[in-house]
N, C-alpha and C. Protein backbone atom coordinates (compact mmCIF):
# COMPACT_ATOMS: atom_id res chain seq x y z
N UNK A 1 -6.25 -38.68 -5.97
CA UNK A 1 -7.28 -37.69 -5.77
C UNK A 1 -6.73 -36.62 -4.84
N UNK A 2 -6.89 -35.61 -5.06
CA UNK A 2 -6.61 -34.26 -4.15
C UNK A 2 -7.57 -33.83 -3.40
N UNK A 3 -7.11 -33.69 -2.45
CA UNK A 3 -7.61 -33.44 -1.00
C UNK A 3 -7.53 -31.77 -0.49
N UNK A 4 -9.05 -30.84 -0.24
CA UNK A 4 -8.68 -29.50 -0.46
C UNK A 4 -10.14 -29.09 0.60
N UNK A 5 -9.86 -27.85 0.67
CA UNK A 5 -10.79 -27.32 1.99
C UNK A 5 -10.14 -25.25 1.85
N UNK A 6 -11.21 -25.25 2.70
CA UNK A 6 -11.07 -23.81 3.07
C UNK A 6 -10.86 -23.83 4.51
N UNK A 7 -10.17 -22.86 5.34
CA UNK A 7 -10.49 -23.05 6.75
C UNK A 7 -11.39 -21.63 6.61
N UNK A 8 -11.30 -21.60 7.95
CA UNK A 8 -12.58 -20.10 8.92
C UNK A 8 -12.24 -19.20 7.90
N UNK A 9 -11.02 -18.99 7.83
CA UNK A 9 -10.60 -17.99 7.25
C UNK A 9 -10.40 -17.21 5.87
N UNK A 10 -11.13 -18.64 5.27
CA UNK A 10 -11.57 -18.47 3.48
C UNK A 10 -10.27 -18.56 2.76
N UNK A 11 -9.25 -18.87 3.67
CA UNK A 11 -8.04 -18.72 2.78
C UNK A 11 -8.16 -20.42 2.43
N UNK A 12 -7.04 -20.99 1.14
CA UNK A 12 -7.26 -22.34 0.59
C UNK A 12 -6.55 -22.94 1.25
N UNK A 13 -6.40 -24.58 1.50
CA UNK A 13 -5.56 -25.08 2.26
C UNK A 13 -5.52 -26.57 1.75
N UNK A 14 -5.12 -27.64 1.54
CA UNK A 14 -5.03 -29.03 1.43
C UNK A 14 -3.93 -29.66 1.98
N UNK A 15 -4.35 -30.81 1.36
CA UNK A 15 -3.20 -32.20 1.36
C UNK A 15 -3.24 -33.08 0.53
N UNK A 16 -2.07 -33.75 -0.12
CA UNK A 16 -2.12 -34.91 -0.99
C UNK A 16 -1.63 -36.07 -0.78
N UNK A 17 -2.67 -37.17 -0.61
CA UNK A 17 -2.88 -38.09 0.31
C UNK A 17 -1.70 -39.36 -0.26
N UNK A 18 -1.66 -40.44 1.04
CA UNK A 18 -0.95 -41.25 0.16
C UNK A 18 -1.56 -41.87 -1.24
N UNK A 19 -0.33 -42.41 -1.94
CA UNK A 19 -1.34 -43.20 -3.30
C UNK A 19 -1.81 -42.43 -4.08
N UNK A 20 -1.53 -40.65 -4.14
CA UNK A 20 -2.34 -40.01 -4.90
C UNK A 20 -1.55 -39.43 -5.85
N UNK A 21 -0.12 -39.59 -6.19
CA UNK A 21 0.72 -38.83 -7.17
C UNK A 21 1.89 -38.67 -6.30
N UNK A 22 2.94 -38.11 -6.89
CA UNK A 22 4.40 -38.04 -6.53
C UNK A 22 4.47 -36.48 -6.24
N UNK A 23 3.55 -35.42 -6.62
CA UNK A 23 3.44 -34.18 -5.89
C UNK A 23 2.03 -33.23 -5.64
N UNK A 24 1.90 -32.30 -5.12
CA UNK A 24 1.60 -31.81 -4.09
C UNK A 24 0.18 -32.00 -5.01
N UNK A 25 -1.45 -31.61 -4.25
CA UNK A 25 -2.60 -31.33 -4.88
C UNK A 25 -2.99 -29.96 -5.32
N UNK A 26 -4.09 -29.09 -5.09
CA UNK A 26 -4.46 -28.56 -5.66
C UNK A 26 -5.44 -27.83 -4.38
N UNK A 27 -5.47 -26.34 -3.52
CA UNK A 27 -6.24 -26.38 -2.52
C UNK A 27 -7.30 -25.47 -3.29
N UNK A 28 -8.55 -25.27 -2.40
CA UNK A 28 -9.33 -24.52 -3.19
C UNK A 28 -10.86 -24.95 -2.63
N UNK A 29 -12.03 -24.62 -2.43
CA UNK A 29 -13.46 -25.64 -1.91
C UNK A 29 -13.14 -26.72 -2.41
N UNK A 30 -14.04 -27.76 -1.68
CA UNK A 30 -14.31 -29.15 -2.25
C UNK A 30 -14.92 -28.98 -3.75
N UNK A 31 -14.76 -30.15 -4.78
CA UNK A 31 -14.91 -30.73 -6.06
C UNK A 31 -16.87 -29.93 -6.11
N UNK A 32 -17.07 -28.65 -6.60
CA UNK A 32 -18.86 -28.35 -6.98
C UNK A 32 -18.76 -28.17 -5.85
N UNK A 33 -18.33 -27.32 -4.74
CA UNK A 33 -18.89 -26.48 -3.97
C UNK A 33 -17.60 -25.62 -3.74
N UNK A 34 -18.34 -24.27 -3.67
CA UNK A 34 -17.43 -22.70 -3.91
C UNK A 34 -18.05 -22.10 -2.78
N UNK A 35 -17.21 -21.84 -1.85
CA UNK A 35 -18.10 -21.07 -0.63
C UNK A 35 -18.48 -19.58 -1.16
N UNK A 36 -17.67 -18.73 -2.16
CA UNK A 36 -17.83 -17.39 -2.70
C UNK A 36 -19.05 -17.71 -3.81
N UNK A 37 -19.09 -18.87 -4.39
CA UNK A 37 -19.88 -19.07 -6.08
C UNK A 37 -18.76 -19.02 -7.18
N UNK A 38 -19.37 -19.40 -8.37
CA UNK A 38 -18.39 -19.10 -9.41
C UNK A 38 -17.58 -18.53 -9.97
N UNK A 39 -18.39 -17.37 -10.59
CA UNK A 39 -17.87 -16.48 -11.46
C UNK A 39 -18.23 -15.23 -10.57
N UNK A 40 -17.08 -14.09 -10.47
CA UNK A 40 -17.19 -12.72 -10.47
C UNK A 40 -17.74 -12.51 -8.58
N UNK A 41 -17.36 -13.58 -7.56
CA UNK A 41 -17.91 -13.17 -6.09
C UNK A 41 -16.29 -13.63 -5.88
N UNK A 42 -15.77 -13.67 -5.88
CA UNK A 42 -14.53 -14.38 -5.34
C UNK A 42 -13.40 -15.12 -5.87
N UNK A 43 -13.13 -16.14 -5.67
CA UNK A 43 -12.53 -16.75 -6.40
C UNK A 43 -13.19 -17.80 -6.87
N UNK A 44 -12.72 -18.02 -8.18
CA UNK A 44 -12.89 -19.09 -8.98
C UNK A 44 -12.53 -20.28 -9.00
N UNK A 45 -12.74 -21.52 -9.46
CA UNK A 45 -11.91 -22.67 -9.85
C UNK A 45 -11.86 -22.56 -11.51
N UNK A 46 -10.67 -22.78 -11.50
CA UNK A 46 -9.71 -22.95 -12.87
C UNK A 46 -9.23 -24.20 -13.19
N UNK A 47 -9.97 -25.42 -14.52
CA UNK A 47 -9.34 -26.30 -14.36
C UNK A 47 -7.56 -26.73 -14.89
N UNK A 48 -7.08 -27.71 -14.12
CA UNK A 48 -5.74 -27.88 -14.69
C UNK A 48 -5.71 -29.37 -14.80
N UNK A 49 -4.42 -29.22 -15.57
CA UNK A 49 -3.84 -30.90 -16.04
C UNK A 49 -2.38 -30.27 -15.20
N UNK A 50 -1.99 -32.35 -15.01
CA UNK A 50 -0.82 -31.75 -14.26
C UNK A 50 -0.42 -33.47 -14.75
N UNK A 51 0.85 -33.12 -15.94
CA UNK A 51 1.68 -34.05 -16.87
C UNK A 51 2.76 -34.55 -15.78
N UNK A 52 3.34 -35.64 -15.75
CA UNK A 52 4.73 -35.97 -15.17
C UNK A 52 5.20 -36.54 -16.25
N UNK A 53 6.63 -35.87 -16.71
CA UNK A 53 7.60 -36.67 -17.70
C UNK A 53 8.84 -37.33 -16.93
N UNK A 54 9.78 -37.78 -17.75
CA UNK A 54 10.68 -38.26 -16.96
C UNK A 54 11.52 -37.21 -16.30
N UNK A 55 11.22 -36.40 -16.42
CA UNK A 55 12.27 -34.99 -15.93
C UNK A 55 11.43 -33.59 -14.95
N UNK A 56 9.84 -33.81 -15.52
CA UNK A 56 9.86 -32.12 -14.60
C UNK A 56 8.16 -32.76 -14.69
N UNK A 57 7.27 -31.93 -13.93
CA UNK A 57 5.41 -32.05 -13.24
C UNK A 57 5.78 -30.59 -14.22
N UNK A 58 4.15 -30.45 -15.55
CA UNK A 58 3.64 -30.20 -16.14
C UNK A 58 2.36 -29.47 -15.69
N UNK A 59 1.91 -28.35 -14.68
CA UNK A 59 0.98 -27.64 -15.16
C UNK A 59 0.67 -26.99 -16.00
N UNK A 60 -0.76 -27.31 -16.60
CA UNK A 60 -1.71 -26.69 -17.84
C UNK A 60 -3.34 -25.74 -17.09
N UNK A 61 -2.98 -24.97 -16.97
CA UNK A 61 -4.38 -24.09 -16.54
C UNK A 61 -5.15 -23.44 -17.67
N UNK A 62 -6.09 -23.69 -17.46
CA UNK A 62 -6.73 -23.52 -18.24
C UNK A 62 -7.53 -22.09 -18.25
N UNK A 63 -7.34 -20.91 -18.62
CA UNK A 63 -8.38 -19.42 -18.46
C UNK A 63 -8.27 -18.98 -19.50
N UNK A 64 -8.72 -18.65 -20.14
CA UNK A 64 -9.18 -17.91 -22.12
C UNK A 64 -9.45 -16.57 -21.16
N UNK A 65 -8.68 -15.76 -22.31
CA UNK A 65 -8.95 -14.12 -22.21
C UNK A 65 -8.58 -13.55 -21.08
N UNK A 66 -7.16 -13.46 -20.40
CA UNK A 66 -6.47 -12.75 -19.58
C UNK A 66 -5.67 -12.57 -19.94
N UNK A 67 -5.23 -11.46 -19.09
CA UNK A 67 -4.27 -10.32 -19.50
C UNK A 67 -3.24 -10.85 -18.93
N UNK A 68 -1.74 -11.30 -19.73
CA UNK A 68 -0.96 -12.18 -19.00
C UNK A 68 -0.24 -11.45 -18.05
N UNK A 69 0.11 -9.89 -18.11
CA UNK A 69 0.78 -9.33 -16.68
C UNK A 69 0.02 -9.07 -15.69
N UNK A 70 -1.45 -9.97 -15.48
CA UNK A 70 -1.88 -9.97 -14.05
C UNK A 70 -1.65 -11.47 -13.65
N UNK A 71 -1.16 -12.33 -14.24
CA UNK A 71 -1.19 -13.49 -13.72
C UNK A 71 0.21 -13.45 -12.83
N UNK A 72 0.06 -14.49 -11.62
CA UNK A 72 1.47 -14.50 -10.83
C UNK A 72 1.45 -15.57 -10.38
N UNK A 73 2.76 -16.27 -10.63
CA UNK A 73 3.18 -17.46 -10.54
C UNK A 73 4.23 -17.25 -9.16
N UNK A 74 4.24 -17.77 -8.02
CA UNK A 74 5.00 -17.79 -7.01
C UNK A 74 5.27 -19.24 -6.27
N UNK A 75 6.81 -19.34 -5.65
CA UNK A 75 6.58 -20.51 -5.16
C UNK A 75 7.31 -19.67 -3.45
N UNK A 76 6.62 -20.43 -2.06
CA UNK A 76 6.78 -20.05 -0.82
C UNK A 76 6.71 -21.32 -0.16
N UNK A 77 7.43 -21.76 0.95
CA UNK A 77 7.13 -22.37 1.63
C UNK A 77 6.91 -23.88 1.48
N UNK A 78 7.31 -24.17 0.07
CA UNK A 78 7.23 -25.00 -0.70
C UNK A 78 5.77 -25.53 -1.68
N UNK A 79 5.09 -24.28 -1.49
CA UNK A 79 3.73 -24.53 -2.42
C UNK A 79 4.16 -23.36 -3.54
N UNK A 80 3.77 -24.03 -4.74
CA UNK A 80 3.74 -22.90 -6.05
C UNK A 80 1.73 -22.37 -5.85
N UNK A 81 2.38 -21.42 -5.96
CA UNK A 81 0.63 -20.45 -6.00
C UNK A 81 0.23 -19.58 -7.49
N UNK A 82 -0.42 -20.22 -8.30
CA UNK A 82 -0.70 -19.49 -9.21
C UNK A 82 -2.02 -18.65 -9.10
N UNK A 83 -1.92 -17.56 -9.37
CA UNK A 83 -3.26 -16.36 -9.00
C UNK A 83 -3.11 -15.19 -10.21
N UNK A 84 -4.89 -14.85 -10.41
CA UNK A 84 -5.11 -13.79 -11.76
C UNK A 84 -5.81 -12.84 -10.61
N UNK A 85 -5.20 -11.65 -11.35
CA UNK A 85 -6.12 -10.15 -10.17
C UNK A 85 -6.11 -9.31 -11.35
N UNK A 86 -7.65 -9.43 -12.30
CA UNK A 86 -7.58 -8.32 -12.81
C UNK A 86 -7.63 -6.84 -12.30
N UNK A 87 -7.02 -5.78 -13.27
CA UNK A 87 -7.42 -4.34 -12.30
C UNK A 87 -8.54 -4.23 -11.89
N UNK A 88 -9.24 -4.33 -12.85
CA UNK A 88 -10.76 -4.48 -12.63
C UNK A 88 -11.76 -5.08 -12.89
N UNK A 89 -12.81 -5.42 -12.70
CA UNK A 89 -13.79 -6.45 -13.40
C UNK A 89 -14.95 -5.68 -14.22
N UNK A 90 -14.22 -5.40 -15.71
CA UNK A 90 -15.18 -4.44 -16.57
C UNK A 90 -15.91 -5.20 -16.92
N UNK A 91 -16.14 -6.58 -16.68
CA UNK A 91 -17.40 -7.32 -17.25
C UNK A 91 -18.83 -7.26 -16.48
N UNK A 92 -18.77 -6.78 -15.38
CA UNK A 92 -19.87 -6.30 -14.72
C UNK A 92 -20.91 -5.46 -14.87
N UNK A 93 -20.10 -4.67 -16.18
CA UNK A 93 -21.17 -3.73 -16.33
C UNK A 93 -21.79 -4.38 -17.68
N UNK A 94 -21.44 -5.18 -18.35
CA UNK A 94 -22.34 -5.91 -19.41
C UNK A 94 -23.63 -6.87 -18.87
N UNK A 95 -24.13 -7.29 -19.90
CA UNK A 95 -25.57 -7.96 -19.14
C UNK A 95 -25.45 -9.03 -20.57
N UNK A 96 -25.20 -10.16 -19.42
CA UNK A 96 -25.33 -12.08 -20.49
C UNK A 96 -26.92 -12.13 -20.34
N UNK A 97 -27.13 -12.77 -21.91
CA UNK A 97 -28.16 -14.09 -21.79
C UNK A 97 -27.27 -15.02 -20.87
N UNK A 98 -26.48 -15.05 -21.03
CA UNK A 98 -25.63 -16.52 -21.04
C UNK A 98 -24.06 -16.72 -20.91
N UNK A 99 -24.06 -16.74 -19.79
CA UNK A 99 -22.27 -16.62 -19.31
C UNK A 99 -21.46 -18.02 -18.68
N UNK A 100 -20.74 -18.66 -19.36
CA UNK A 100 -20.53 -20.20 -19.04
C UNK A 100 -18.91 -19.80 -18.96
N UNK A 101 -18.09 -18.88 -18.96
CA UNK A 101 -17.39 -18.42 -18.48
C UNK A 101 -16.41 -17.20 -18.00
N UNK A 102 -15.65 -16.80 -17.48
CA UNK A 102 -15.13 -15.66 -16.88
C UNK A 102 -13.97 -15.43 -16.99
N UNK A 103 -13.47 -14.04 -17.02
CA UNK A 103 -11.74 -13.79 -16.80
C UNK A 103 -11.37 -13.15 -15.45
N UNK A 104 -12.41 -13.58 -14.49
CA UNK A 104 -12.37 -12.87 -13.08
C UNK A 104 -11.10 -13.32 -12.22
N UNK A 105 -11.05 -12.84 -11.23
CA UNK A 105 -9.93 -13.81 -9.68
C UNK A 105 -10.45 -14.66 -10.08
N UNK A 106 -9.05 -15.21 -9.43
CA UNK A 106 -8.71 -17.13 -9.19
C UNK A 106 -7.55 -17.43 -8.36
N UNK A 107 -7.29 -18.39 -7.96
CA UNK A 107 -6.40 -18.47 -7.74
C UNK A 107 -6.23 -20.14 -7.00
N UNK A 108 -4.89 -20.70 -7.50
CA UNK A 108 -4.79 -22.42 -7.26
C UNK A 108 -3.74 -22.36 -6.73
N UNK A 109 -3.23 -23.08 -5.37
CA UNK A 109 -2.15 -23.56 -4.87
C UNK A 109 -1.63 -24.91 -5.16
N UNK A 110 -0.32 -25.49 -5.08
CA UNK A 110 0.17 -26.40 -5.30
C UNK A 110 1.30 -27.10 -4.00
N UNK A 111 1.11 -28.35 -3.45
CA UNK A 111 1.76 -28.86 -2.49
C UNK A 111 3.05 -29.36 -3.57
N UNK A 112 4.35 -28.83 -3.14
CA UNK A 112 5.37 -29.60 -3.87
C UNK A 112 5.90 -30.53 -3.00
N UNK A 113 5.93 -30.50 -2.55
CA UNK A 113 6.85 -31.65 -1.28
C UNK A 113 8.07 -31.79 -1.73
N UNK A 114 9.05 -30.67 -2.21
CA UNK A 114 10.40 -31.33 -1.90
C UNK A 114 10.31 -32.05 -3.14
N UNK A 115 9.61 -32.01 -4.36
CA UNK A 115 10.18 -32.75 -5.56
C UNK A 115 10.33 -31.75 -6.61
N UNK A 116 10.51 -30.50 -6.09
CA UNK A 116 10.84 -29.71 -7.71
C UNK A 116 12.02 -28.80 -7.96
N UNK A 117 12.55 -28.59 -8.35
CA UNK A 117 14.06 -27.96 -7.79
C UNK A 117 13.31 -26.14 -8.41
N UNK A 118 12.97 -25.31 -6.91
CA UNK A 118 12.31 -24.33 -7.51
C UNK A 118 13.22 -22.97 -7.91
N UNK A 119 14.79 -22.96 -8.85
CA UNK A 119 15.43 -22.40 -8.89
C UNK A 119 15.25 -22.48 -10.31
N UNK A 120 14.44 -23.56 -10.89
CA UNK A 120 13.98 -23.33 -12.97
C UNK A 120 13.16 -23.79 -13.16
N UNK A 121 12.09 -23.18 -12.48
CA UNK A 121 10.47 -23.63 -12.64
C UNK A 121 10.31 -22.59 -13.61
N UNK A 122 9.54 -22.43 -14.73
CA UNK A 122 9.32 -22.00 -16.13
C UNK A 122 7.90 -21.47 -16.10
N UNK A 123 7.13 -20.43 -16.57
CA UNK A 123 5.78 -20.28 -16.79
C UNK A 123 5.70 -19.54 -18.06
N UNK A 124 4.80 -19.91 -18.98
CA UNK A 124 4.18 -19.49 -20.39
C UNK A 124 2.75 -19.26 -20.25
N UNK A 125 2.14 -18.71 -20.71
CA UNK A 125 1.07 -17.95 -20.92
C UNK A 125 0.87 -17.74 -22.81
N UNK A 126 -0.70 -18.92 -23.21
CA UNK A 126 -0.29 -18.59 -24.56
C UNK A 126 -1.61 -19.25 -25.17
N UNK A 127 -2.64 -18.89 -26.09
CA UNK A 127 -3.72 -19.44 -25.90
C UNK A 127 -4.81 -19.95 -24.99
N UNK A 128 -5.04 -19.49 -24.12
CA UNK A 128 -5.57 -19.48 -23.30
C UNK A 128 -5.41 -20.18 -22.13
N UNK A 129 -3.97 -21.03 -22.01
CA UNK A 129 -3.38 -22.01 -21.42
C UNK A 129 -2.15 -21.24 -20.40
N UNK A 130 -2.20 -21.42 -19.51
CA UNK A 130 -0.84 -21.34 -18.64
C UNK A 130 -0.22 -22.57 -18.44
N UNK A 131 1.22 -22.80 -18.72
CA UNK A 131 2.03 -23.82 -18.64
C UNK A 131 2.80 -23.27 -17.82
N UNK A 132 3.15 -24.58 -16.49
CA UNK A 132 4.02 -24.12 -15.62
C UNK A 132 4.82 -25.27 -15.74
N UNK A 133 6.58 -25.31 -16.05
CA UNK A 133 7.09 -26.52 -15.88
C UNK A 133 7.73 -26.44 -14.48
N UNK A 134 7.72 -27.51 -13.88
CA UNK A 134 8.34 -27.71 -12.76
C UNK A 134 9.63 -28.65 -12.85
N UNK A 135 10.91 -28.56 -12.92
CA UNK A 135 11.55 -29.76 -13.37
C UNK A 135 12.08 -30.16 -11.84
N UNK A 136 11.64 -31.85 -12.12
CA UNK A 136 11.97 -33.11 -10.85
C UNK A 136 13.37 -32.69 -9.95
N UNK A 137 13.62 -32.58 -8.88
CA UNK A 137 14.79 -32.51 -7.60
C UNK A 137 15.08 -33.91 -8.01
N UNK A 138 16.07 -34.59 -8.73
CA UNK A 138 16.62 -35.92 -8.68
C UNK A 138 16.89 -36.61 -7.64
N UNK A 139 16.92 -35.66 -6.53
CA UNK A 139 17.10 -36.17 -5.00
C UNK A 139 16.21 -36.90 -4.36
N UNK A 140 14.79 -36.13 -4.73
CA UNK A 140 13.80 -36.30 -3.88
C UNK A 140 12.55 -37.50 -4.88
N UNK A 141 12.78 -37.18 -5.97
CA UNK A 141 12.35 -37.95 -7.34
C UNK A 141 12.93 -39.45 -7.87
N UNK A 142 12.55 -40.74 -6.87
CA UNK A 142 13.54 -41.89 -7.01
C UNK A 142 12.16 -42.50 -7.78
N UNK A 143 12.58 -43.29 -8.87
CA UNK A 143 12.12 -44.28 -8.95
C UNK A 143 11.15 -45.28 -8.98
N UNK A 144 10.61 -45.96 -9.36
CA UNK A 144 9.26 -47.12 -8.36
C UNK A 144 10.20 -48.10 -8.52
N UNK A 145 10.28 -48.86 -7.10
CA UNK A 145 10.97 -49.92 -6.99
C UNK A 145 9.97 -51.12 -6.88
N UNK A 146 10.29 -52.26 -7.22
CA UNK A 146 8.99 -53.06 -6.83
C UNK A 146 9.81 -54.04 -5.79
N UNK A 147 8.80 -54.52 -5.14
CA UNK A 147 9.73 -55.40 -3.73
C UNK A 147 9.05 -56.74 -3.91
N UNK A 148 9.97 -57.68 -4.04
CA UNK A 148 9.30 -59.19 -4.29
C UNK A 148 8.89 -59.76 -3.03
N UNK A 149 7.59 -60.14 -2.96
CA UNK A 149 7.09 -60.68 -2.01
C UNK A 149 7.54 -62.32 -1.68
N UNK A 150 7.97 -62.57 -0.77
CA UNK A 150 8.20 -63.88 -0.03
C UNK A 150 6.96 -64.54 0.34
């Protein structure tokens, strides 16, 4: 489970606890609560899948209907930060019965800890899916060993 918060400062922040996966979580409000709201005040939550093969961690984000040269994929400090900034938000001036989703800001951070070698991390944009491959640091990426108990 991923562990995530906002501080004072509205910026995102987490941790990924022991027992919870081999890399980093996901920062952003807690799981149904958005200190901005959903759609079109701030940022959004965007859901993702996040695959491990034997070789590289698999993000899948999920946003239908963006414009793929506002999306930006960055890695700093050892977190990958994926974020959408449209120019503008022309959907504001339309009026829903019924709006169950958005192509507004977003934006998701990622704790790598030292398991992704970030010199051929990969991003696609393609059906409404962003794929980010991350391929495994063999260094930092050992194994499960099991230890026989006495």
């Amino acid at each position: 489970m991923y562990k995530e918060h906002r501080c004072h400062s509205g910026r995102m922040h987490g941790r990924y606890g022991a027992g919870e996966g081999r890399f980093g979580g996901h920062f952003g409000g807690p799981f149904g609560h958005h200190k901005f709201g959903m759609f079109n005040q701030g940022f959004r939550k965007v859901p993702v899948n996040i695959e491990e093969t034997e070789n590289s961690f698999i993000i899948e984000l999920y946003a239908p209907a963006l414009v793929k040269e506002h999306l930006k994929v960055v890695t700093k400090d050892d977190v990958l930060t994926i974020s959408y900034q449209p120019e503008e938000e022309t959907d504001s001036a339309k009026k829903y019965s019924r709006r169950e989703y958005s192509n507004g800001t977003f934006e998701r951070a990622f704790a790598l800890n030292g398991k992704v070698l970030l010199e051929n991390i990969s991003a696609h944009y393609a059906d409404g899916i962003l794929m980010v491959t991350l391929p495994k640091n063999p260094e930092t990426n050992t194994p499960e060993k099991d230890i026989q108990v006495h």
